[in-house]
C-alpha atoms as a PDB file:
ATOM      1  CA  UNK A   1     -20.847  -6.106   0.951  1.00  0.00           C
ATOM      2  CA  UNK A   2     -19.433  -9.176  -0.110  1.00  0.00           C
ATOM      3  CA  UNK A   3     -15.496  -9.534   0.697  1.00  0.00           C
ATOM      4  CA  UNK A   4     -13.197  -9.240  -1.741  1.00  0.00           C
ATOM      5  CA  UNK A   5     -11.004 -11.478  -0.329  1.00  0.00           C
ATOM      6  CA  UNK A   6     -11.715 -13.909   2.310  1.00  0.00           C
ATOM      7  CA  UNK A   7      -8.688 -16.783   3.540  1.00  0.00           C
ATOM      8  CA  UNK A   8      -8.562 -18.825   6.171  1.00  0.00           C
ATOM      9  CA  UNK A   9      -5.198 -20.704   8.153  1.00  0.00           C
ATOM     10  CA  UNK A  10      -2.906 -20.027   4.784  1.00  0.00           C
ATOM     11  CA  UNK A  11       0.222 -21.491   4.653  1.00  0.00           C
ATOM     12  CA  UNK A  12       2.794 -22.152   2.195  1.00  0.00           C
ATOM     13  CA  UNK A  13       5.901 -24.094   2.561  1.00  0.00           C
ATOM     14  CA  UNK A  14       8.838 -24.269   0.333  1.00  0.00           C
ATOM     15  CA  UNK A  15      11.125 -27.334   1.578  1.00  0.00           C
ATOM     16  CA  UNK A  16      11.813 -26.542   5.395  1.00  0.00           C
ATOM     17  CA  UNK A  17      11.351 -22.579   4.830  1.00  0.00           C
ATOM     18  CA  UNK A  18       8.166 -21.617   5.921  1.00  0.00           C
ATOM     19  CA  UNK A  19       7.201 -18.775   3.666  1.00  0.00           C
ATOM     20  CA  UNK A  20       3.178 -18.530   4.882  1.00  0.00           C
ATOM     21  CA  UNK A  21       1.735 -19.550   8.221  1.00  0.00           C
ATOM     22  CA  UNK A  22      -2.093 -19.490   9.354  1.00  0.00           C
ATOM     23  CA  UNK A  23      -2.750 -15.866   7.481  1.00  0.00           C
ATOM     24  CA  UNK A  24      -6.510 -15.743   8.131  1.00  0.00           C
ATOM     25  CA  UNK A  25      -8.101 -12.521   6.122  1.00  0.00           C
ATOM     26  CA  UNK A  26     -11.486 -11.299   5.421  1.00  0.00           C
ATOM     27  CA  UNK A  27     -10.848  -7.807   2.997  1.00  0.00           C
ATOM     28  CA  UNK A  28     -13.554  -5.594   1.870  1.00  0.00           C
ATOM     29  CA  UNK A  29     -13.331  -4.012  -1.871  1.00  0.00           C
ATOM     30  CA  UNK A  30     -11.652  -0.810  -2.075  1.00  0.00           C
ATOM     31  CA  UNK A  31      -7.636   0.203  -1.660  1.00  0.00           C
ATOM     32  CA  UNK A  32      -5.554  -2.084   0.520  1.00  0.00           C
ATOM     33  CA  UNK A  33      -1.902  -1.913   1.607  1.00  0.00           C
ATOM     34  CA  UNK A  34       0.027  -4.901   1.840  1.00  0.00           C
ATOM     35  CA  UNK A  35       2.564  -3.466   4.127  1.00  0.00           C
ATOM     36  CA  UNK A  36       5.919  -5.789   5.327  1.00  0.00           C
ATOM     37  CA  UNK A  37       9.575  -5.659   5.267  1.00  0.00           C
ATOM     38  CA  UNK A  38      11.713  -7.524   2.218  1.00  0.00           C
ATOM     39  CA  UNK A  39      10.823 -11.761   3.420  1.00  0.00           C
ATOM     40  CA  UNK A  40       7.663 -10.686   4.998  1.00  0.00           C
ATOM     41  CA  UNK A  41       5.612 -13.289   2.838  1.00  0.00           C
ATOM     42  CA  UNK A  42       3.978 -10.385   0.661  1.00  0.00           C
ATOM     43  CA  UNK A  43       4.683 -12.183  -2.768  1.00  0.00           C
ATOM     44  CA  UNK A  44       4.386 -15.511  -1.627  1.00  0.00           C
ATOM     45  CA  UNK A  45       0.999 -13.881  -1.163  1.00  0.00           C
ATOM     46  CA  UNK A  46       0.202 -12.547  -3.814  1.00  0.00           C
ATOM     47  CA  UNK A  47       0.980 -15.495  -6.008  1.00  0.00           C
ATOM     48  CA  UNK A  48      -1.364 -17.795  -4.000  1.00  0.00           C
ATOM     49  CA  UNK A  49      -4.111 -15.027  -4.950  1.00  0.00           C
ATOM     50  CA  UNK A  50      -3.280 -15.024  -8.596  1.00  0.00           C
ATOM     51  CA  UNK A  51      -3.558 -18.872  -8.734  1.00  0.00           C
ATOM     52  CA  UNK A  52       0.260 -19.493  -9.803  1.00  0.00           C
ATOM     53  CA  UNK A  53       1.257 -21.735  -6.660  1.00  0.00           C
ATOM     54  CA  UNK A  54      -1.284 -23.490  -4.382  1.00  0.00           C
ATOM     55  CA  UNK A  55      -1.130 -23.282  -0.526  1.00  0.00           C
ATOM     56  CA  UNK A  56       0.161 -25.788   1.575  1.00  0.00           C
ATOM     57  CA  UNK A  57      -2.597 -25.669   3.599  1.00  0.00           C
ATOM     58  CA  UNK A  58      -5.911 -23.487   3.995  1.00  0.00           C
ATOM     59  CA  UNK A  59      -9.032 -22.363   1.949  1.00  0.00           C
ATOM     60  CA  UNK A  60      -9.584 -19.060   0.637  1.00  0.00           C
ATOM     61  CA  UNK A  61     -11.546 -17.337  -2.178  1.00  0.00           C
ATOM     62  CA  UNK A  62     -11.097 -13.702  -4.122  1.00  0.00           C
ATOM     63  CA  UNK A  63     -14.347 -12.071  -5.950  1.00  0.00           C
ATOM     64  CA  UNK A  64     -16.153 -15.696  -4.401  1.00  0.00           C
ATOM     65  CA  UNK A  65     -13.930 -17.661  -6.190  1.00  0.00           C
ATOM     66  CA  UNK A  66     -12.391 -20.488  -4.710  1.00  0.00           C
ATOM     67  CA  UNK A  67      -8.401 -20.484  -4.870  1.00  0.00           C
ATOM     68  CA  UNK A  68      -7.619 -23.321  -6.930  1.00  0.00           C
ATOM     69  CA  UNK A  69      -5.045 -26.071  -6.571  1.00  0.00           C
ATOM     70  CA  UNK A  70      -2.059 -27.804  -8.840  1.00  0.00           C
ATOM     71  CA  UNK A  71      -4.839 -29.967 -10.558  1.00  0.00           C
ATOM     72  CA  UNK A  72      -7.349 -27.063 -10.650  1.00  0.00           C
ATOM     73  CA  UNK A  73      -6.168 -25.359 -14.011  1.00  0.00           C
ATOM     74  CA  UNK A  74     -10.071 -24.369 -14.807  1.00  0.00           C
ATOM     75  CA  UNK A  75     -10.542 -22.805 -11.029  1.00  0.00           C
ATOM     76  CA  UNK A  76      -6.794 -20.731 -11.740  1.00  0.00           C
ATOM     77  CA  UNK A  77      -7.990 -19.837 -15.343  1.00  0.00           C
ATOM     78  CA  UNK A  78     -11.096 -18.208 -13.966  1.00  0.00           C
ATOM     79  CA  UNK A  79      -9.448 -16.671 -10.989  1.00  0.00           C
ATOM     80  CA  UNK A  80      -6.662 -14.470 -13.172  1.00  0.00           C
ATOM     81  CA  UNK A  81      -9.384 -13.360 -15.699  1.00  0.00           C
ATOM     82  CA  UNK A  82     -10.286 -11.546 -12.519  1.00  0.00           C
ATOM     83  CA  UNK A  83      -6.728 -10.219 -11.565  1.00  0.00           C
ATOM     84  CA  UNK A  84      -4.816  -7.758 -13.223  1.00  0.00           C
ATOM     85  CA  UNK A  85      -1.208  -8.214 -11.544  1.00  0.00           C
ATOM     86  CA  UNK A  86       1.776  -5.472 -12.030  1.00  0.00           C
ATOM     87  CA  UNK A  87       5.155  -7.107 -11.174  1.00  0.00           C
ATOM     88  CA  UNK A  88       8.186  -6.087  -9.485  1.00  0.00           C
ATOM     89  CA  UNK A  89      10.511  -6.860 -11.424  1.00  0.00           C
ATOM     90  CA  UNK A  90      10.719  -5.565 -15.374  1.00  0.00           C
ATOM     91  CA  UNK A  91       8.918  -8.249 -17.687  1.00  0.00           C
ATOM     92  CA  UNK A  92       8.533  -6.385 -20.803  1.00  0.00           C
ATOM     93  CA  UNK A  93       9.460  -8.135 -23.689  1.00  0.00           C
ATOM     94  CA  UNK A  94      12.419  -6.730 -25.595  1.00  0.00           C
ATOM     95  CA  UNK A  95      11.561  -5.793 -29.002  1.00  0.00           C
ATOM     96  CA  UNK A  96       7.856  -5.657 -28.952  1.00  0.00           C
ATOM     97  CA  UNK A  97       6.520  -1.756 -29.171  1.00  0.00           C
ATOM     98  CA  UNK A  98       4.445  -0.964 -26.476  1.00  0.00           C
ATOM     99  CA  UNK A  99       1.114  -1.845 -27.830  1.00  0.00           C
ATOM    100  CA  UNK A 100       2.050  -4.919 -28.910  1.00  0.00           C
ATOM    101  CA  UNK A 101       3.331  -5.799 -25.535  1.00  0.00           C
ATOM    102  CA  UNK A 102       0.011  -5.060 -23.992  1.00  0.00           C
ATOM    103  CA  UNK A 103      -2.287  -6.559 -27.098  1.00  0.00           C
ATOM    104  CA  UNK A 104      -0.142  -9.767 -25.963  1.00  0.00           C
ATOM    105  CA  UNK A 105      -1.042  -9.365 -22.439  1.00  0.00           C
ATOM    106  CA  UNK A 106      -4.465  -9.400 -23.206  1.00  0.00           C
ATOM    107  CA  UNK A 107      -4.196 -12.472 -25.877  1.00  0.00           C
ATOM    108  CA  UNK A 108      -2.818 -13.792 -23.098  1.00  0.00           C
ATOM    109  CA  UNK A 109      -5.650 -13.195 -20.957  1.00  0.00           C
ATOM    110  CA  UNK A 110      -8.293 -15.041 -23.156  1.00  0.00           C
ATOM    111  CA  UNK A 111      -9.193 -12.114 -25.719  1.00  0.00           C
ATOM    112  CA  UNK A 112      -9.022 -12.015 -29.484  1.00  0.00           C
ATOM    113  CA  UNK A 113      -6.387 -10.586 -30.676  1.00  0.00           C
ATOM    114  CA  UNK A 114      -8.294  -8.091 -32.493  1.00  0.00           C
ATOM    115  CA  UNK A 115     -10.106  -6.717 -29.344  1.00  0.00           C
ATOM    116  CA  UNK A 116      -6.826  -6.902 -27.233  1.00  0.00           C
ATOM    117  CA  UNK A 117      -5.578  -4.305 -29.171  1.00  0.00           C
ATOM    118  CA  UNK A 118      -7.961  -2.221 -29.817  1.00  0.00           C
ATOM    119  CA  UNK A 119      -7.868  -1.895 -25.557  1.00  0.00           C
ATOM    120  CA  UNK A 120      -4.095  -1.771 -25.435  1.00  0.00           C
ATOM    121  CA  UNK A 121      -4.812   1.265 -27.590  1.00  0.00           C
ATOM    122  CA  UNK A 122      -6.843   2.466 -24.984  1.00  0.00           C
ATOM    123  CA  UNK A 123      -4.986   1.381 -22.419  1.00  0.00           C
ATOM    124  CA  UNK A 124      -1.975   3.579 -23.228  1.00  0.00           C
ATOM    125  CA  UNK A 125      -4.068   6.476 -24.615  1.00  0.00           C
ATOM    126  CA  UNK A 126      -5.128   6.519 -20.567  1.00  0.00           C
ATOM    127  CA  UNK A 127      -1.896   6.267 -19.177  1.00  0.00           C
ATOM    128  CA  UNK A 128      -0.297   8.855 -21.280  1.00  0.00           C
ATOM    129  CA  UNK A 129       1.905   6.555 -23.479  1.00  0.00           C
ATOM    130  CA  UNK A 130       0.149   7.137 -26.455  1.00  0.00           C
ATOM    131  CA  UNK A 131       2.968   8.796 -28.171  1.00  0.00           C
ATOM    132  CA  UNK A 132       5.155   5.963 -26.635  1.00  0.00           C
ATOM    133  CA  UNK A 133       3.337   3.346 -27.950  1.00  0.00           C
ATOM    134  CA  UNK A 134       5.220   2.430 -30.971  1.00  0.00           C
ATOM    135  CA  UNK A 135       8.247   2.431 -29.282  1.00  0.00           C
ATOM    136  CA  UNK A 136      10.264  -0.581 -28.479  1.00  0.00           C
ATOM    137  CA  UNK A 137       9.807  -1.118 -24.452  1.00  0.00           C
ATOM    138  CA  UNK A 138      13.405  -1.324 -23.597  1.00  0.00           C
ATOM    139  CA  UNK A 139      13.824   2.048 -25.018  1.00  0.00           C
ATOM    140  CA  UNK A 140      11.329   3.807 -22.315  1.00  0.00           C
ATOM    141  CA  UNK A 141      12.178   5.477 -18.977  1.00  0.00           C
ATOM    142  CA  UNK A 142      11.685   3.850 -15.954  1.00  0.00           C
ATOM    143  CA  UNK A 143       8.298   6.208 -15.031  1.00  0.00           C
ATOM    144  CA  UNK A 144       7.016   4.741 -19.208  1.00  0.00           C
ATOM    145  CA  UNK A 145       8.332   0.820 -17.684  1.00  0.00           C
ATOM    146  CA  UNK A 146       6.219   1.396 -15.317  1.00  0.00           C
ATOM    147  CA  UNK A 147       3.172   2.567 -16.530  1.00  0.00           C
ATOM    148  CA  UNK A 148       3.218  -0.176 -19.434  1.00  0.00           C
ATOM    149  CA  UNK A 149       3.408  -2.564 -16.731  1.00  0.00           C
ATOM    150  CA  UNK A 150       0.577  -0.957 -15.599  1.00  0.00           C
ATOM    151  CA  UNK A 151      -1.087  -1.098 -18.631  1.00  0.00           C
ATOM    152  CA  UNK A 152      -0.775  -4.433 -19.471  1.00  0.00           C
ATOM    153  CA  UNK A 153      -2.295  -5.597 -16.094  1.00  0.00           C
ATOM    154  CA  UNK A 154      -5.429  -2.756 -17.063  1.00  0.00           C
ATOM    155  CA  UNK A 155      -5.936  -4.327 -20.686  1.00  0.00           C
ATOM    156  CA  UNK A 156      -8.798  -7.202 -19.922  1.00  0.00           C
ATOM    157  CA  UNK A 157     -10.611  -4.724 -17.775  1.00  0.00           C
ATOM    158  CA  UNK A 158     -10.026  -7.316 -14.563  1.00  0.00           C
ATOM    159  CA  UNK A 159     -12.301  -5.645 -11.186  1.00  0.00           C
ATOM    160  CA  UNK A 160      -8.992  -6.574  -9.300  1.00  0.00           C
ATOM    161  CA  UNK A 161      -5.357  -4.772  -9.436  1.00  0.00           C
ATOM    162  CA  UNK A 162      -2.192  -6.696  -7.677  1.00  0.00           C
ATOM    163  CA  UNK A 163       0.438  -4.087  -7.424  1.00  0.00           C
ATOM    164  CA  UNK A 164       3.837  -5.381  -6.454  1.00  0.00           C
ATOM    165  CA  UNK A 165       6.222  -1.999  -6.029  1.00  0.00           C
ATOM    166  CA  UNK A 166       4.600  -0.010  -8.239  1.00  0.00           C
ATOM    167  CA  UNK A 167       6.934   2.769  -7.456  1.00  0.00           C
ATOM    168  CA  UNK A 168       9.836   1.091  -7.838  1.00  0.00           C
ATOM    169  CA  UNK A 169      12.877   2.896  -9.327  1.00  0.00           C
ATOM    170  CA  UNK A 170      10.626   6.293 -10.102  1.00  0.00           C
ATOM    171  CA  UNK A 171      12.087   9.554  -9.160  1.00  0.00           C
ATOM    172  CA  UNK A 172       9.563  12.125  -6.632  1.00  0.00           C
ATOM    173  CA  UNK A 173       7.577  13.149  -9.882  1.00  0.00           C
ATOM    174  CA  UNK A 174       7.319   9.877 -11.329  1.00  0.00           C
ATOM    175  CA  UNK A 175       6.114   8.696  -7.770  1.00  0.00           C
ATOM    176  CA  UNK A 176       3.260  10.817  -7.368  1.00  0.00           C
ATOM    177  CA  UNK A 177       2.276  10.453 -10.618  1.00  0.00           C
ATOM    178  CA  UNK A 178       2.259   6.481 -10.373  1.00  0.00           C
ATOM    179  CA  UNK A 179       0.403   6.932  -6.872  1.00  0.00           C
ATOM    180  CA  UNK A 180      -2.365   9.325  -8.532  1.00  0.00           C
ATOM    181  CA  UNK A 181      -3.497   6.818 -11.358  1.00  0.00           C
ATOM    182  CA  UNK A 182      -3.931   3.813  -9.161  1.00  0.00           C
ATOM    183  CA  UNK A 183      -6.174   6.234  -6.592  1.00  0.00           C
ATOM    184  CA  UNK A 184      -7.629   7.560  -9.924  1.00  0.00           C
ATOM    185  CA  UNK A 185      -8.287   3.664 -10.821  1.00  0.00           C
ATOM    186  CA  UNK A 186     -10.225   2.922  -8.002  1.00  0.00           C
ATOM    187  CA  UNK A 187     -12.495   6.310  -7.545  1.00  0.00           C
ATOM    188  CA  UNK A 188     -12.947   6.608 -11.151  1.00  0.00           C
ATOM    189  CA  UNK A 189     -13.427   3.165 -12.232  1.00  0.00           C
ATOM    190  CA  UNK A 190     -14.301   0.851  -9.343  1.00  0.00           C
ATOM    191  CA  UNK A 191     -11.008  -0.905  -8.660  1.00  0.00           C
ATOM    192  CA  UNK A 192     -10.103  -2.564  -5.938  1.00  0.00           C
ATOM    193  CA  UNK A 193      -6.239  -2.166  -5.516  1.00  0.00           C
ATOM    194  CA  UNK A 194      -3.969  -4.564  -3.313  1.00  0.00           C
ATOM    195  CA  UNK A 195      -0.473  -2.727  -3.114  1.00  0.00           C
ATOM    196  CA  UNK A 196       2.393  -4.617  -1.888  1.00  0.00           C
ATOM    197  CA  UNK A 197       5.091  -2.155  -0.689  1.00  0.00           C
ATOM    198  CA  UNK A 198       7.945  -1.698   2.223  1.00  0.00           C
ATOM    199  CA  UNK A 199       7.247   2.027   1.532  1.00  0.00           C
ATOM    200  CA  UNK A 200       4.930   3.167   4.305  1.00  0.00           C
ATOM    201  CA  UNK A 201       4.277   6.966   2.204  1.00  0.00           C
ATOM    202  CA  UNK A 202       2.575   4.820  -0.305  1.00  0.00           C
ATOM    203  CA  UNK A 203       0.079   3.507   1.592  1.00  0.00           C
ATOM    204  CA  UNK A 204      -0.469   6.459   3.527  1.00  0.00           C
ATOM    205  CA  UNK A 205      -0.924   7.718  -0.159  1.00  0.00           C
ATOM    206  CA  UNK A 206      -3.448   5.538  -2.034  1.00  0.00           C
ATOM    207  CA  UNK A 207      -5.125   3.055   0.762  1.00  0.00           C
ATOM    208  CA  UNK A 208      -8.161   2.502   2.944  1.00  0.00           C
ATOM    209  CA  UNK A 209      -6.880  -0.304   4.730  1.00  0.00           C
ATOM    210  CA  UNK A 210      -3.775  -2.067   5.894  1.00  0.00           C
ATOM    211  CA  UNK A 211      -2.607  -5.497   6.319  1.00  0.00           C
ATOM    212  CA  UNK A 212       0.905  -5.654   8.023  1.00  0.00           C
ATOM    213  CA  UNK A 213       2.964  -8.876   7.359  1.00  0.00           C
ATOM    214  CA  UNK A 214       5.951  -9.769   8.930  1.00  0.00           C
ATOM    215  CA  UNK A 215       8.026 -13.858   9.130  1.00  0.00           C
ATOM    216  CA  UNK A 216       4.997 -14.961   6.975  1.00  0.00           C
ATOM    217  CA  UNK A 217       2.423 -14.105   9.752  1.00  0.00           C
ATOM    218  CA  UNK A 218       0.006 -11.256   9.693  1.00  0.00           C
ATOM    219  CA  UNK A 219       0.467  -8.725  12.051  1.00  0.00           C
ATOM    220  CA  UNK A 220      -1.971  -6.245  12.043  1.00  0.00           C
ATOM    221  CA  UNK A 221      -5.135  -5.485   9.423  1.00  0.00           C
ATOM    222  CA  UNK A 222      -7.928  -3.341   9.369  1.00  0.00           C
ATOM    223  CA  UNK A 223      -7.987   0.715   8.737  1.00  0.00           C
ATOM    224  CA  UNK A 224      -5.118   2.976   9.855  1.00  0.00           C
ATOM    225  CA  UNK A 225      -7.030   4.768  12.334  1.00  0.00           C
ATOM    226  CA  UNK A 226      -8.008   1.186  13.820  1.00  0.00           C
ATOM    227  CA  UNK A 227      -4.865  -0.267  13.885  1.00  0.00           C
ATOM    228  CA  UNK A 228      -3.036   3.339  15.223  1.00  0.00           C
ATOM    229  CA  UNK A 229      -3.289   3.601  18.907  1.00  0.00           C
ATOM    230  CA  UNK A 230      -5.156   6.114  20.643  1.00  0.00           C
ATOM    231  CA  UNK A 231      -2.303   8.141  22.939  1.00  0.00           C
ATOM    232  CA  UNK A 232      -4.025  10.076  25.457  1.00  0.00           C
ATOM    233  CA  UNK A 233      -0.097  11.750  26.964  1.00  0.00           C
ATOM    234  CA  UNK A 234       1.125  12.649  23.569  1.00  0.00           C
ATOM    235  CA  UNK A 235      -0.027  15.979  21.897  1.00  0.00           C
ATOM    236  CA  UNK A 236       1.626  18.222  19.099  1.00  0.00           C
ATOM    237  CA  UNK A 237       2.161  22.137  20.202  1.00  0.00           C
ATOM    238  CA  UNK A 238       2.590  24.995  18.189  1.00  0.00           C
ATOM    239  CA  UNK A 239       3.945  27.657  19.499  1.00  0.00           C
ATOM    240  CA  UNK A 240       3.676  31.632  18.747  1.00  0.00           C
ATOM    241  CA  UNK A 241       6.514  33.859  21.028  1.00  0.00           C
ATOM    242  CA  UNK A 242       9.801  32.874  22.516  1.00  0.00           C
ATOM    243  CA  UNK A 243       9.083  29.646  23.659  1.00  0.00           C
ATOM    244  CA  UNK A 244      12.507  29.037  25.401  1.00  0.00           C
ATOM    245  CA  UNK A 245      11.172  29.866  29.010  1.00  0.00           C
ATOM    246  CA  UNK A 246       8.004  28.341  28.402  1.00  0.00           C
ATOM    247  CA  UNK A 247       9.831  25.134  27.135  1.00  0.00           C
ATOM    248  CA  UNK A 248      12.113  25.353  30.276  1.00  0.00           C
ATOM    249  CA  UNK A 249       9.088  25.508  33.050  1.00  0.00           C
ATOM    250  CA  UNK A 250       6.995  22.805  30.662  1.00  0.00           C
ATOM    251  CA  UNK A 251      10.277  20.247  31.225  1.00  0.00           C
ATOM    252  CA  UNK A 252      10.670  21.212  34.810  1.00  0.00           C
ATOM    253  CA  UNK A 253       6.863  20.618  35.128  1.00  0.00           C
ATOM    254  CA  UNK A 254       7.584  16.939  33.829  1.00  0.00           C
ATOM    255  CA  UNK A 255       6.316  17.111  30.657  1.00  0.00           C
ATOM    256  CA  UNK A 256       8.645  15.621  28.379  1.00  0.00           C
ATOM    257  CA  UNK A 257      10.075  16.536  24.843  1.00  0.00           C
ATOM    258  CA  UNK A 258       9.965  14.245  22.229  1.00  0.00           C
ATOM    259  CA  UNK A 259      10.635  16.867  19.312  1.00  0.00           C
ATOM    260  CA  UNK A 260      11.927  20.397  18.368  1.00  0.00           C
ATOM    261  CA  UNK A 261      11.517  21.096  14.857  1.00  0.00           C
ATOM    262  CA  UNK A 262      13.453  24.678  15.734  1.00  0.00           C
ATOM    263  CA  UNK A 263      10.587  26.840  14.368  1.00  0.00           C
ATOM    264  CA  UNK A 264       8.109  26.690  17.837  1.00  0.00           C
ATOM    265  CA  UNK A 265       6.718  23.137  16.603  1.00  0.00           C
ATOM    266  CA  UNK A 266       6.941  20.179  19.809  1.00  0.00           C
ATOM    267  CA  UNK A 267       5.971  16.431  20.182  1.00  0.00           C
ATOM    268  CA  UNK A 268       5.479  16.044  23.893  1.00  0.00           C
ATOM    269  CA  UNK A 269       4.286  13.516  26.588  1.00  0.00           C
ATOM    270  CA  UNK A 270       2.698  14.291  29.406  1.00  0.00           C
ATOM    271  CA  UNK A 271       2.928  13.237  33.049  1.00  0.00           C
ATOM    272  CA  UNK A 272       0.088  11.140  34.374  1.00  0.00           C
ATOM    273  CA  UNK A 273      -2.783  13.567  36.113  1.00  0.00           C
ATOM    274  CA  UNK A 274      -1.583  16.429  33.562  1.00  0.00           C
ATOM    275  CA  UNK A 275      -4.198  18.764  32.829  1.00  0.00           C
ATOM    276  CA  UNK A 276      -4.624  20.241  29.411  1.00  0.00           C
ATOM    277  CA  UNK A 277      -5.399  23.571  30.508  1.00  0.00           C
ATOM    278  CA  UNK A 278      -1.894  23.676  32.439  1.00  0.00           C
ATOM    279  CA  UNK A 279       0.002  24.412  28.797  1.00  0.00           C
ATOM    280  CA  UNK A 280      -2.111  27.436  28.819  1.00  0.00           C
ATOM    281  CA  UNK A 281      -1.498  29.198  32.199  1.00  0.00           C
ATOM    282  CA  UNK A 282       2.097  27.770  31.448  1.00  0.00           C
ATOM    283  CA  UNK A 283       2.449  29.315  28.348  1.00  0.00           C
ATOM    284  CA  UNK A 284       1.027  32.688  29.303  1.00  0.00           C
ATOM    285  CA  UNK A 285       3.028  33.270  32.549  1.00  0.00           C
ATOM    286  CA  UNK A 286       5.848  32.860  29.787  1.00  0.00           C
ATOM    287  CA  UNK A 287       4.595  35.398  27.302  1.00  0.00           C
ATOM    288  CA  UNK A 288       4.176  32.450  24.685  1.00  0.00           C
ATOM    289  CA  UNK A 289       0.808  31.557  22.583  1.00  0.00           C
ATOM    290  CA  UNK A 290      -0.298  28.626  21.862  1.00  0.00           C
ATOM    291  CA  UNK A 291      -1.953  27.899  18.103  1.00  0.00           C
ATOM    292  CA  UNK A 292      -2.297  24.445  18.012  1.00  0.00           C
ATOM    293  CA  UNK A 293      -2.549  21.768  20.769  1.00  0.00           C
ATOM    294  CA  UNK A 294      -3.569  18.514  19.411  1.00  0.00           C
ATOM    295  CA  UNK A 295      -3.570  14.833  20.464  1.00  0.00           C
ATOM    296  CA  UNK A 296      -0.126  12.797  18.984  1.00  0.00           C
ATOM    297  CA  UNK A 297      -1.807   9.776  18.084  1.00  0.00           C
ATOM    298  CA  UNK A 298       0.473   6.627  16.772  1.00  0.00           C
ATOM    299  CA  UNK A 299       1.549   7.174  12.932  1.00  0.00           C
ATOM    300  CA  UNK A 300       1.429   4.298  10.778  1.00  0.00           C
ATOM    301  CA  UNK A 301       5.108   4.349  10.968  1.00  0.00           C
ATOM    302  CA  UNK A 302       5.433   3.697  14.296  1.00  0.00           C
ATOM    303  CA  UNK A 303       2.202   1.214  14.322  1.00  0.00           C
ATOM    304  CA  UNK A 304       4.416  -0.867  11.807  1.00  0.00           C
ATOM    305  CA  UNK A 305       7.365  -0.585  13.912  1.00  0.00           C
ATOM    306  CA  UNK A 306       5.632  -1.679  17.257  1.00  0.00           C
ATOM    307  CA  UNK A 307       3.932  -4.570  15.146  1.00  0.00           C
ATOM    308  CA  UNK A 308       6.727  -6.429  13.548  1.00  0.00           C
ATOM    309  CA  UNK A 309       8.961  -5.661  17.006  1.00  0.00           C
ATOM    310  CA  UNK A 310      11.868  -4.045  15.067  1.00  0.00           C
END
């Protein structure tokens, strides 16, 4: 399978600020997370992708095409037609209706007008803002914002979806919702998403794979259970009974407790020679059952927290 996006040694400086250094990726198509705390380098990124700002230094190429520079306006044309990109930050245009701010997304993408909006139409039919769409944008909810974002980064049918915070200022509902479509996008109609988030339940939510960024620099990429260490001391117990004395002989046995959710539910580590079979004979001098022992391996939000050292 050819890589959807392959860069090597990008950097981008602003001034003195360093915003990208040596971020060497080789992506496959599908659902990626672009996981990093606020100044991580995540839109810096993403605009190098898109072909609105050149890197300072580096090659790189998306769909096998080549990452243009400031003098390469054909290479950056070509590279968007492939992109769909949802922003951040709210650029609908007040006083358009919905369909015509998507009809002049796609005008704006190199399609007559006349077939940009007959798929704005369709566009907004799919992401239930039919009835919505002619309304004047500023007059939606933040879940409609959203979606007609959305929309207007669907319209020219691009194999390639930027997300920047596409959850941004939803409620729970709106959330999920916003999380479904773009896994719905790539299942149901070949996709491949890149969603740029601090929000670790959203990638746990929608993605394949993960690239951690963190002071410009990637951290960490490749699939969650790659990237997650393998802990061979920590296991997960449920337990059936009153667990107090069992608990109490486990602790004095050196096992130690990492958490109690107060309904017979631990995180523990073991001491080094432990054998598994031990909880058992523990548990049943103590009158307690055991329903679930399982290994405790790393969560993704402890893998980010290990890999950006905060």
């Amino acid at each position: 399978m050819s890589p959807l996006i392959e860069l090597t040694g990008i950097g981008r400086i602003f001034g003195a600020f360093t915003a990208l250094s040596d971020v060497t990726l080789s992506l496959p198509p599908g659902r990626i997370g672009l996981l990093g705390p606020n100044g991580a380098g995540k839109s810096t990124l993403l605009k190098i992708l898109m072909g609105l700002i050149p890197p300072s230094s580096g090659t790189g190429r998306v769909l096998d095409q080549e990452l243009g520079g400031d003098g390469d306006s054909e290479g950056n044309w070509r590279l968007r037609r492939l992109i769909g990109f949802m922003p951040e930050a709210d650029s609908l245009v007040p006083g358009l209706t919905g369909v015509e701010y998507v009809g002049l997304a796609g005008e704006l993408y190199g399609m007559p007008r006349r077939e940009a909006q007959r798929r704005a139409h369709e566009v907004l039919s799919y992401l239930e803002l039919e009835e919505a769409r002619y309304r004047r944008v500023e007059e939606y909810s933040a879940g409609m914002k959203q979606r007609a974002k959305l929309a207007q980064a669907l319209v020219h049918d691009p194999p390639v979806l930027l997300l920047d915070e596409p959850t941004s200022g939803l409620d729970p509902a709106g959330r999920d919702a916003m999380l479904r479509l773009v896994t719905a996008l790539s299942t149901d109609h070949g996709k491949s998403v890149i969603l740029s988030t601090h929000l670790l339940a959203d990638v746990e939510a929608v993605c394949e794979r993960v690239v951690i960024m963190a002071g410009g620099c990637v951290r960490g990429q490749g699939t969650v259970a790659e990237l997650c260490a393998r802990r061979q001391d920590h296991f997960r117990l449920r337990v059936q009974g009153d667990p107090t004395s069992f608990r109490t002989e486990l602790l004095g046995a050196g096992v130690r407790l990492l958490e109690d959710n107060g309904h017979g539910e631990w995180r523990v580590v073991v001491p080094p020679g432990w054998a598994n079979l031990s909880f058992f004979k523990i548990a049943d001098a103590n009158e307690a059952v055991i329903r679930v022992l399982a290994p405790d391996d790393e969560t993704l939000e402890e893998l980010f927290l290990r890999t950006v050292g905060n």
